[in-house]
C-alpha atoms as a PDB file:
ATOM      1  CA  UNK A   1       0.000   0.000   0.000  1.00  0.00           C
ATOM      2  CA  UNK A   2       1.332   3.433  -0.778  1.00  0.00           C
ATOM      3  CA  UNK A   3       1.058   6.106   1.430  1.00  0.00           C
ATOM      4  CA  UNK A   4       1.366   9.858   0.571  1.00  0.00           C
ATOM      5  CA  UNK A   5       5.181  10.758   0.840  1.00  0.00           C
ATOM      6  CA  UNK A   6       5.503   7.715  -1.927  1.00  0.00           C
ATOM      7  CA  UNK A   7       4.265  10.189  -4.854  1.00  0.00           C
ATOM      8  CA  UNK A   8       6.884   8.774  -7.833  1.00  0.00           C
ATOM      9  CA  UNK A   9       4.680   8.696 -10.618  1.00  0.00           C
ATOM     10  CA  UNK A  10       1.672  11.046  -9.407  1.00  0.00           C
ATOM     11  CA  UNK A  11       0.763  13.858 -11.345  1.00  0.00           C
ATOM     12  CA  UNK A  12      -0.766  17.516 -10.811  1.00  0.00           C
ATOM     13  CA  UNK A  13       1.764  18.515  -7.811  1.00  0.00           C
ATOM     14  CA  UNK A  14       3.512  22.150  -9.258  1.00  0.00           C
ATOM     15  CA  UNK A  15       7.057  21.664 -10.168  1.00  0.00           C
ATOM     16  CA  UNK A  16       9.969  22.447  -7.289  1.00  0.00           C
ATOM     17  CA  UNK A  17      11.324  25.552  -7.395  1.00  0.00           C
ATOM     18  CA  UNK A  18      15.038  25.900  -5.996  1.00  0.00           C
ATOM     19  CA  UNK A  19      16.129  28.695  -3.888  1.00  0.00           C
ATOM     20  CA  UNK A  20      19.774  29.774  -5.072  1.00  0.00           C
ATOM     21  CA  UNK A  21      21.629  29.517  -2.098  1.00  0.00           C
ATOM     22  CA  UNK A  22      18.983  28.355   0.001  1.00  0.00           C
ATOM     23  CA  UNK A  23      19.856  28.455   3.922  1.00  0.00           C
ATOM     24  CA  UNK A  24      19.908  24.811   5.645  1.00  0.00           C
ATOM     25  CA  UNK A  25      17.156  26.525   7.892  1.00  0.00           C
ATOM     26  CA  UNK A  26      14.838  29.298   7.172  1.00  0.00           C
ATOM     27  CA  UNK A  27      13.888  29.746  10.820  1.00  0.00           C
ATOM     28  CA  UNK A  28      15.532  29.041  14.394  1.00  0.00           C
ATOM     29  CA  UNK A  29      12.751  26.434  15.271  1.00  0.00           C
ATOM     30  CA  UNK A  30      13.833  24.315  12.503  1.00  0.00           C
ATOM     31  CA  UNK A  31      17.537  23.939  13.983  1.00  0.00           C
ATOM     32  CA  UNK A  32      16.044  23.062  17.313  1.00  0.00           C
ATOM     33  CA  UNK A  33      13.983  20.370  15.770  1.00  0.00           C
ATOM     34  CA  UNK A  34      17.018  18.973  13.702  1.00  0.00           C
ATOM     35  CA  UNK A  35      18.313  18.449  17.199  1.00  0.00           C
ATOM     36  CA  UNK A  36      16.200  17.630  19.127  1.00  0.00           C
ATOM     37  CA  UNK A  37      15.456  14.670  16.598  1.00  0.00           C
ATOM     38  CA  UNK A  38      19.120  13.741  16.733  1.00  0.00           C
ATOM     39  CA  UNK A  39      18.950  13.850  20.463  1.00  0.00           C
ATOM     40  CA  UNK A  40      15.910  11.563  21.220  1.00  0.00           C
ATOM     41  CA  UNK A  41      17.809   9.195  18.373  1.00  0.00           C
ATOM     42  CA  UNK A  42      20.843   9.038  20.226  1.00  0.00           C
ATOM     43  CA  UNK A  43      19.216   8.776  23.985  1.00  0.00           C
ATOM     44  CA  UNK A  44      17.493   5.416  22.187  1.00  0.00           C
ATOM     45  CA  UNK A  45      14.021   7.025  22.564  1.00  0.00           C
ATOM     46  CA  UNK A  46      13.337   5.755  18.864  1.00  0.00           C
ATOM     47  CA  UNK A  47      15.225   4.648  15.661  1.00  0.00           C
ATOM     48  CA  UNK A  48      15.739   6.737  12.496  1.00  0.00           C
ATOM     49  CA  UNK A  49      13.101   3.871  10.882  1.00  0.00           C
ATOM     50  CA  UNK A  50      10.314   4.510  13.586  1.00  0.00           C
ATOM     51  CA  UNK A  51      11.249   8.043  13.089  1.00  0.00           C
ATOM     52  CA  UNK A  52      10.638   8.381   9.118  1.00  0.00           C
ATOM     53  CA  UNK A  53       7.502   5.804   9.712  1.00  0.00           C
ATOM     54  CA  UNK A  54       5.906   8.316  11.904  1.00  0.00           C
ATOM     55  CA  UNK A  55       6.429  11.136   8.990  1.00  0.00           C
ATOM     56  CA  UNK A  56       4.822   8.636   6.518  1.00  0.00           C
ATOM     57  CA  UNK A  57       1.906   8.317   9.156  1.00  0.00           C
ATOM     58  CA  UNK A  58       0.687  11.508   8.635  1.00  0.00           C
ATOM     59  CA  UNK A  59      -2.492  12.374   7.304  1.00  0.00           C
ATOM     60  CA  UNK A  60      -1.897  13.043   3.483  1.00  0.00           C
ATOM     61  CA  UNK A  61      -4.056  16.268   3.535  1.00  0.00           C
ATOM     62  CA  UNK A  62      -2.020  17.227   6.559  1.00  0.00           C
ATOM     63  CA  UNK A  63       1.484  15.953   5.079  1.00  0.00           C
ATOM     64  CA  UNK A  64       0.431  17.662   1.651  1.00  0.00           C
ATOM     65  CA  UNK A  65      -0.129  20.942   3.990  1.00  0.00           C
ATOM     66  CA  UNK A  66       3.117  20.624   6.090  1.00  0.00           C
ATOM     67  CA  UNK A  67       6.695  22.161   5.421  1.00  0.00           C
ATOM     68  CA  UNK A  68       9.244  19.683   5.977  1.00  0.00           C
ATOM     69  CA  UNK A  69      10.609  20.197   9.100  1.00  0.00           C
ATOM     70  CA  UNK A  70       6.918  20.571  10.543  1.00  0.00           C
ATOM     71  CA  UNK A  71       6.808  17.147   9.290  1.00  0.00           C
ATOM     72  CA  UNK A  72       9.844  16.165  11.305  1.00  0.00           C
ATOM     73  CA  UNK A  73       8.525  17.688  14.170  1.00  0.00           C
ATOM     74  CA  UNK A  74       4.974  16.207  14.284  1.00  0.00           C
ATOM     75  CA  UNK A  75       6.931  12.989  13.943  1.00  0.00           C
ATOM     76  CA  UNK A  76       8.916  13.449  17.067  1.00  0.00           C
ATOM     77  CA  UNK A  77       5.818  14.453  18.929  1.00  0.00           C
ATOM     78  CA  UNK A  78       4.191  11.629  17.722  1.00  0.00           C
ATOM     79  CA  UNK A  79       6.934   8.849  18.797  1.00  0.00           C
ATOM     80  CA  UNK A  80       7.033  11.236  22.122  1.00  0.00           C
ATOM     81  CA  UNK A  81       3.489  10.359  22.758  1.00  0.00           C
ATOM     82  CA  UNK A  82       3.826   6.546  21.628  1.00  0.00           C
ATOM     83  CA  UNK A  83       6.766   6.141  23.565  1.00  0.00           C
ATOM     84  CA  UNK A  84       5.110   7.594  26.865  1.00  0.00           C
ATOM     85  CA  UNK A  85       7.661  10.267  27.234  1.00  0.00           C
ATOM     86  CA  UNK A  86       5.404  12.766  27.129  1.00  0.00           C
ATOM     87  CA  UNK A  87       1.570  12.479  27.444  1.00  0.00           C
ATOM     88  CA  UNK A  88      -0.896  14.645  25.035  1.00  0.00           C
ATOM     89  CA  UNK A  89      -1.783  16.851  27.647  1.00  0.00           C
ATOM     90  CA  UNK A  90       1.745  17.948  27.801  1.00  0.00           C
ATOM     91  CA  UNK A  91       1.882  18.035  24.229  1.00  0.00           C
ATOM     92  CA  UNK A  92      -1.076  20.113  24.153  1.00  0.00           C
ATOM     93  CA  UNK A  93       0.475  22.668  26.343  1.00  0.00           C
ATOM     94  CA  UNK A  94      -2.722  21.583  29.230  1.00  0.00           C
END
């Protein structure tokens, strides 16, 4: 079964435009979330396969909707919350 990041072959998605000299991050959040998924990886909280599993969980209207390091960080929130590190209500800020 296919799920939405698996688009090879799809049509009627607008071509990718590259940025010359495009910055590795265009905001501060998305360095934090770079680490902080390199952290939980290295602490053993999950692998780099349960990691890009969660991503390919996503809802496709949300995942089509989503920049890619809001992708990366739903996915660590989501292995946070599967992994009982943190519990929704944290997540939610409750």
């Amino acid at each position: 079964m296919s799920r939405i990041n698996d688009v090879g072959g799809m049509v009627g998605f607008p071509p990718i435009v590259e940025e010359p000299d495009e910055p590795a991050f265009h905001a501060d959040w998305e360095a934090h979330v770079v680490a902080l998924n390199a952290a939980m990886i290295r602490r053993g909280v999950y692998n780099l396969d349960e990691f890009r599993d969660a991503i390919e969980r996503i809802p496709p209207d949300q995942y089509l909707a989503a920049s890619y390091y809001e992708k990366w960080l739903r996915a660590i929130t989501t292995l946070l919350a599967e992994k009982g590190v943190v519990t929704p209500a944290e997540l939610a800020g409750a």
